[in-house]
C-alpha atoms as a PDB file:
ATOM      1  CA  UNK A   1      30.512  -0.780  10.991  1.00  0.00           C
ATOM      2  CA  UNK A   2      26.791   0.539   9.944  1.00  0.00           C
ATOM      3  CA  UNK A   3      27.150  -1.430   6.839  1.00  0.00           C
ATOM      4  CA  UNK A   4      28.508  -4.750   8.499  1.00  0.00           C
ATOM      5  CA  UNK A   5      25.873  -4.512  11.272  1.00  0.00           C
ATOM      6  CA  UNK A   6      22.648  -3.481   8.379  1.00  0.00           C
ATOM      7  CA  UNK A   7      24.267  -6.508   6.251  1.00  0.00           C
ATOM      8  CA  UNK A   8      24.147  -8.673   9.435  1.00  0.00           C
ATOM      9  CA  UNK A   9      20.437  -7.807  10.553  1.00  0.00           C
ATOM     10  CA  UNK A  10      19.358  -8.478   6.309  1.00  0.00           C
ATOM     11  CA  UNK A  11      21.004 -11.740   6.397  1.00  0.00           C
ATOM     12  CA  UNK A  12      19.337 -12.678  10.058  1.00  0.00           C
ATOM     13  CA  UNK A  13      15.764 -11.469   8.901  1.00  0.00           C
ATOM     14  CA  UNK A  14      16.158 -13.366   5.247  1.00  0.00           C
ATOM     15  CA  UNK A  15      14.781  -9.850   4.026  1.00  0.00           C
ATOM     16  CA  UNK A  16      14.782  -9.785   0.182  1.00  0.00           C
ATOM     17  CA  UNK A  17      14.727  -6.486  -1.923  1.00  0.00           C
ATOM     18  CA  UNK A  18      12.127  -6.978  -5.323  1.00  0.00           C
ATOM     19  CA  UNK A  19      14.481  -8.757  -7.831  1.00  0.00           C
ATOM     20  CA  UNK A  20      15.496  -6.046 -10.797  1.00  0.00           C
ATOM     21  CA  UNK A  21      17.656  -7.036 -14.178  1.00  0.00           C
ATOM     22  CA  UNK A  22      21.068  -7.338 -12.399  1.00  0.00           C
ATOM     23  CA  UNK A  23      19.851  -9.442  -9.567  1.00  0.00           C
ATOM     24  CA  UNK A  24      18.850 -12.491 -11.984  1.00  0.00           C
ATOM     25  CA  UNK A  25      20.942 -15.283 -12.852  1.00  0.00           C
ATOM     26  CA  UNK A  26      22.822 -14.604 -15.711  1.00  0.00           C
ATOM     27  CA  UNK A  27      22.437 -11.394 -16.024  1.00  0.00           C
ATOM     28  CA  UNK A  28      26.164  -9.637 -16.714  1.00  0.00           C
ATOM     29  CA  UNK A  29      27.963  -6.719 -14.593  1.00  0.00           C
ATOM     30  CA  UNK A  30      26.426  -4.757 -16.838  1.00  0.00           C
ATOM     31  CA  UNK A  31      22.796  -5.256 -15.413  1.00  0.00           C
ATOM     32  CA  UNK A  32      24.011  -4.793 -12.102  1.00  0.00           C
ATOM     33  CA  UNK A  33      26.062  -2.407 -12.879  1.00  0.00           C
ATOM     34  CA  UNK A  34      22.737  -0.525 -14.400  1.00  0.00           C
ATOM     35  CA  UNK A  35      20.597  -1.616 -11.573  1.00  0.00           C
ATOM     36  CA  UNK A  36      22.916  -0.413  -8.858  1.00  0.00           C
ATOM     37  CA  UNK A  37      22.864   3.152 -10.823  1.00  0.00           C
ATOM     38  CA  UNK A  38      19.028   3.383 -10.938  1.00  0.00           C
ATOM     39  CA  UNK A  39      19.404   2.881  -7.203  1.00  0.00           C
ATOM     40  CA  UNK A  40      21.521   5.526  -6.843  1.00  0.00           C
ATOM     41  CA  UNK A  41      19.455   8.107  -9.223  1.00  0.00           C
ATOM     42  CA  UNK A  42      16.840   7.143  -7.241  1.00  0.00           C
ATOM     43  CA  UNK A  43      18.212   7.960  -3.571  1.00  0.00           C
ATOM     44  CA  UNK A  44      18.377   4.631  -2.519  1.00  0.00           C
ATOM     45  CA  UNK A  45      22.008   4.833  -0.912  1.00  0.00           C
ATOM     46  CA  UNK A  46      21.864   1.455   0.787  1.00  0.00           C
ATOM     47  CA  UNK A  47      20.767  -0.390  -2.790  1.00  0.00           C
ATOM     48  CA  UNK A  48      23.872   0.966  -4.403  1.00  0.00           C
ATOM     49  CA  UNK A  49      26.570   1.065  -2.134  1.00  0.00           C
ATOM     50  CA  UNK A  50      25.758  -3.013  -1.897  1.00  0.00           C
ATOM     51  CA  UNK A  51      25.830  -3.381  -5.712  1.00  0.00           C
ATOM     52  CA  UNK A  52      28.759  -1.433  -5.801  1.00  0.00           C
ATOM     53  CA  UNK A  53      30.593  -2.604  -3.488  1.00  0.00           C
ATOM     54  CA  UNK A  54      29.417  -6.322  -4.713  1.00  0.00           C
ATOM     55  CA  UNK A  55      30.876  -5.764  -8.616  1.00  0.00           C
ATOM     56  CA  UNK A  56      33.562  -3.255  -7.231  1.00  0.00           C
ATOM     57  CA  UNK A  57      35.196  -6.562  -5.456  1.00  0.00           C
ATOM     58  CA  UNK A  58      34.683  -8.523  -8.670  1.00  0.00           C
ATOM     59  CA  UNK A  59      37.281  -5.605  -9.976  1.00  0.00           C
ATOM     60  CA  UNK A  60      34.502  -3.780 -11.842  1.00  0.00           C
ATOM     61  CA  UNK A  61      36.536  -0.421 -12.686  1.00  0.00           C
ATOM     62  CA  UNK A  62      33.025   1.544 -13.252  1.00  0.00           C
ATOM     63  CA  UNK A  63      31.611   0.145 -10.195  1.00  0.00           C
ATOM     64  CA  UNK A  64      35.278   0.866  -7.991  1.00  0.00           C
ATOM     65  CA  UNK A  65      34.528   4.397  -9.429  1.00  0.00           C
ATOM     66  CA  UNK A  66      30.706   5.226  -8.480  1.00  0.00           C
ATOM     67  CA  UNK A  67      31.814   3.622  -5.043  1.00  0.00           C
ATOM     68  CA  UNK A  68      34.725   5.836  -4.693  1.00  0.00           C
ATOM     69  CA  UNK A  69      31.984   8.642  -5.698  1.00  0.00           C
ATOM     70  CA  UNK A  70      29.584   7.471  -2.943  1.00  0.00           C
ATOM     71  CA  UNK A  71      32.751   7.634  -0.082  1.00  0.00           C
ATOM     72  CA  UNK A  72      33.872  11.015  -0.864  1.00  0.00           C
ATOM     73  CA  UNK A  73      30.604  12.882  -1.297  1.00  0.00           C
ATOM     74  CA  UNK A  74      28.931  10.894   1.315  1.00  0.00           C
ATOM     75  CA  UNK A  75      25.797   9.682   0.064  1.00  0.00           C
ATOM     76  CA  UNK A  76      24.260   7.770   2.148  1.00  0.00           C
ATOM     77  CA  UNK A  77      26.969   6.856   3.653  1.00  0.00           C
ATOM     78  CA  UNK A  78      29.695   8.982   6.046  1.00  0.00           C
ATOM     79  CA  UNK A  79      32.359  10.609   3.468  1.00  0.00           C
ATOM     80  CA  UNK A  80      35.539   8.742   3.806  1.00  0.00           C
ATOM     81  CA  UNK A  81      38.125  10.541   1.793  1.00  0.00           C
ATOM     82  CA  UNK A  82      40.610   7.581   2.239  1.00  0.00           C
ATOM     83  CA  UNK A  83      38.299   4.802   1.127  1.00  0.00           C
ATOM     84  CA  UNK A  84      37.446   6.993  -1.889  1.00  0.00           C
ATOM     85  CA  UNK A  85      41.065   7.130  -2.496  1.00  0.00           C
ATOM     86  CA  UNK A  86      41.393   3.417  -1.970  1.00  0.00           C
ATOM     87  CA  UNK A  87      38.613   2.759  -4.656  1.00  0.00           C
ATOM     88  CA  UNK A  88      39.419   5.254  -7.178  1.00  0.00           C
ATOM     89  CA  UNK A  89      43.071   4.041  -7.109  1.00  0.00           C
ATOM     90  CA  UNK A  90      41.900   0.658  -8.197  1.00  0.00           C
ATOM     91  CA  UNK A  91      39.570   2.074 -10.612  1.00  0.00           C
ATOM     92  CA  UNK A  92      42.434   3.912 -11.892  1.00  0.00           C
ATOM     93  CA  UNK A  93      45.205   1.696 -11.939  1.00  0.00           C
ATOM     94  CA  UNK A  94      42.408  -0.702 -14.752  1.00  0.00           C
ATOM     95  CA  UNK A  95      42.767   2.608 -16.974  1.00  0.00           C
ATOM     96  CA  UNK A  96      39.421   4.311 -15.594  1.00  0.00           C
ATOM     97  CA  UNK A  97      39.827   7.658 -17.203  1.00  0.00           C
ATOM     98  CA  UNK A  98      37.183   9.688 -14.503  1.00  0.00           C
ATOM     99  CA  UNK A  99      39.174   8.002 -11.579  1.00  0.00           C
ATOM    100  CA  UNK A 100      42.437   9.387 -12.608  1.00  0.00           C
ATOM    101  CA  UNK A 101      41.517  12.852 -13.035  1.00  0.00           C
ATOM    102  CA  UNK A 102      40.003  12.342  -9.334  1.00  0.00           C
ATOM    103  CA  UNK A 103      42.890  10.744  -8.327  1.00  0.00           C
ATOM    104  CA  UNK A 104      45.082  13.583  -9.565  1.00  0.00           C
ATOM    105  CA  UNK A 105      42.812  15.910  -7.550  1.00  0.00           C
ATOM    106  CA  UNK A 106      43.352  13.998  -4.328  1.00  0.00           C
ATOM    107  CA  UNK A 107      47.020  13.878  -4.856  1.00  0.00           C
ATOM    108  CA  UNK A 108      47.032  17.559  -5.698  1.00  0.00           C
ATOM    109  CA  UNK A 109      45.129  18.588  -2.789  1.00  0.00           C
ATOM    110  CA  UNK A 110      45.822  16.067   0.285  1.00  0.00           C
ATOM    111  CA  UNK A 111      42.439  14.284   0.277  1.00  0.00           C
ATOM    112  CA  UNK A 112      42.701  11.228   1.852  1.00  0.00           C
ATOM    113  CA  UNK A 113      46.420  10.934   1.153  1.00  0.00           C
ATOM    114  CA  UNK A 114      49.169  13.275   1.492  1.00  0.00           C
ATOM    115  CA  UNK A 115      50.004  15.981  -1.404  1.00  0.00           C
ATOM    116  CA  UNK A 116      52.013  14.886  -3.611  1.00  0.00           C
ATOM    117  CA  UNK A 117      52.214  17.213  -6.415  1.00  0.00           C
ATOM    118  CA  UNK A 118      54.196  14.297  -9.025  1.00  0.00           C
ATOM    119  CA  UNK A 119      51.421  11.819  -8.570  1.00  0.00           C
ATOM    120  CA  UNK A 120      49.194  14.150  -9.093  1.00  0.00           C
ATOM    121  CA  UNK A 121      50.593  15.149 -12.408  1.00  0.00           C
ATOM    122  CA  UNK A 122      51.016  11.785 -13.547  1.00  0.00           C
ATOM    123  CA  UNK A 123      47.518  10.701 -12.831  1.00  0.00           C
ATOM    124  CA  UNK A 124      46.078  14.096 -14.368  1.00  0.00           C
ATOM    125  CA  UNK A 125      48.334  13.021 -17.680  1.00  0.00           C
ATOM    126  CA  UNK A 126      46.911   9.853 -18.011  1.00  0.00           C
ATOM    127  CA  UNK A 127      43.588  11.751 -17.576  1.00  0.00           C
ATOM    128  CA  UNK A 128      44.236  13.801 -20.538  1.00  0.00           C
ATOM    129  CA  UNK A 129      45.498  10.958 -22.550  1.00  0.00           C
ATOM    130  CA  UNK A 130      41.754  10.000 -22.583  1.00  0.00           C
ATOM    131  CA  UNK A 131      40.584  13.844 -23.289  1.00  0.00           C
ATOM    132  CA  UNK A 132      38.818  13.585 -19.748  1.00  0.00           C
ATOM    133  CA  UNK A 133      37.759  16.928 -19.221  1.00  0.00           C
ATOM    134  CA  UNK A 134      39.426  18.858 -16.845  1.00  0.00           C
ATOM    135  CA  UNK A 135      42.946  17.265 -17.172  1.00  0.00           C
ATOM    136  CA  UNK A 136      44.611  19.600 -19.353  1.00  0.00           C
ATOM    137  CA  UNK A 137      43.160  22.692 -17.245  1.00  0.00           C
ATOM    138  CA  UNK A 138      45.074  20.735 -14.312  1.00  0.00           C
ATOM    139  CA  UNK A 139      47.911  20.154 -15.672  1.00  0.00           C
ATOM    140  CA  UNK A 140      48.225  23.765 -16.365  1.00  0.00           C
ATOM    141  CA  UNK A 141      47.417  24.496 -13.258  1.00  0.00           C
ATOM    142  CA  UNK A 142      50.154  23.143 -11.696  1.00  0.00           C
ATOM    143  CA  UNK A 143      52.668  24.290 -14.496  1.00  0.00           C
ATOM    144  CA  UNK A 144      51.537  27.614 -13.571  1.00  0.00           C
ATOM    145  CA  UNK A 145      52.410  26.718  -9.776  1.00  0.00           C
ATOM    146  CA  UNK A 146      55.882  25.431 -11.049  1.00  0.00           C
ATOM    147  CA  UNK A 147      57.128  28.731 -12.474  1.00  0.00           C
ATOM    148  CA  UNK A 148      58.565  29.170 -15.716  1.00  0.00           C
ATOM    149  CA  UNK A 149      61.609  26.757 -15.553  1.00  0.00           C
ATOM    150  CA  UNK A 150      59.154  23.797 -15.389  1.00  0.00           C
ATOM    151  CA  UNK A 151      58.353  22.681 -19.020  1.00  0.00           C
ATOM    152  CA  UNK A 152      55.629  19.662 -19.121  1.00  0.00           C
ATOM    153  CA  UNK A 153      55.930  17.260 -22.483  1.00  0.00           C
ATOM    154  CA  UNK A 154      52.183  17.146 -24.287  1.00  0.00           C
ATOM    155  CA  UNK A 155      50.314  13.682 -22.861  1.00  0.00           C
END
């Protein structure tokens, strides 16, 4: 609602932020991909959640990540474990190593979604598929929760 009503009053005024590299025409997702992450180095919540959220509809899997990032930490922004789930699911699903291993972790632990200790497995294998660090550790993890009978084939 903050974000609809701040997009609303930017649009009304005609306010215009100082044009960087991925505002130009032309420029790739790359650029704005790159400008929205100065933004967000530099503090400037409001800057990058509308790139993100901009290239992250475009089906940017990077972007669908950092946004995901920006939901469950809350920066700038109230946290919002099931939009973060939302976004890193998408992210995911287009073979986004960092939001699989974070997707694994929500499954694991019930964050904005309920536990569910297969998906969470599955999306931590993909994870390790890539060598994401972490994974493996996880998948462990929940082998050692399993008990012995529980065998796990190598991703």
């Amino acid at each position: 609602m903050y974000r609809a009503a701040l997009l609303g009053l930017v649009c009304a005024l005609g306010v215009a932020a100082q044009p960087r590299a991925g505002d130009m025409p032309g420029a790739g997702p790359d650029a704005a991909l790159q400008a929205a992450l100065a933004d967000y180095a530099q503090g400037d919540w409001d800057s990058a959640w509308f790139r993100l959220w901009g290239l992250a509809q475009q089906g940017n899997p990077a972007a669908q990540f950092d946004l995901a990032q920006l939901y469950r930490f809350g920066k700038g922004i109230p946290a919002d474990l099931h939009l973060a789930f939302t976004w890193y699911e998408k992210a995911a699903a287009q073979g986004h190593g960092y939001a699989q291993y974070n997707l694994g972790v929500m499954y694991e632990f019930g964050q904005g979604t309920t536990p569910d200790l297969a998906q969470a497995r599955a999306w931590y294998s993909r994870a390790a598929a890539q060598n994401v660090a972490g994974s493996r550790a996880a998948l462990d993890r929940l082998d050692l929760a399993a008990g012995p009978s529980h065998s796990r084939s190598s991703p």
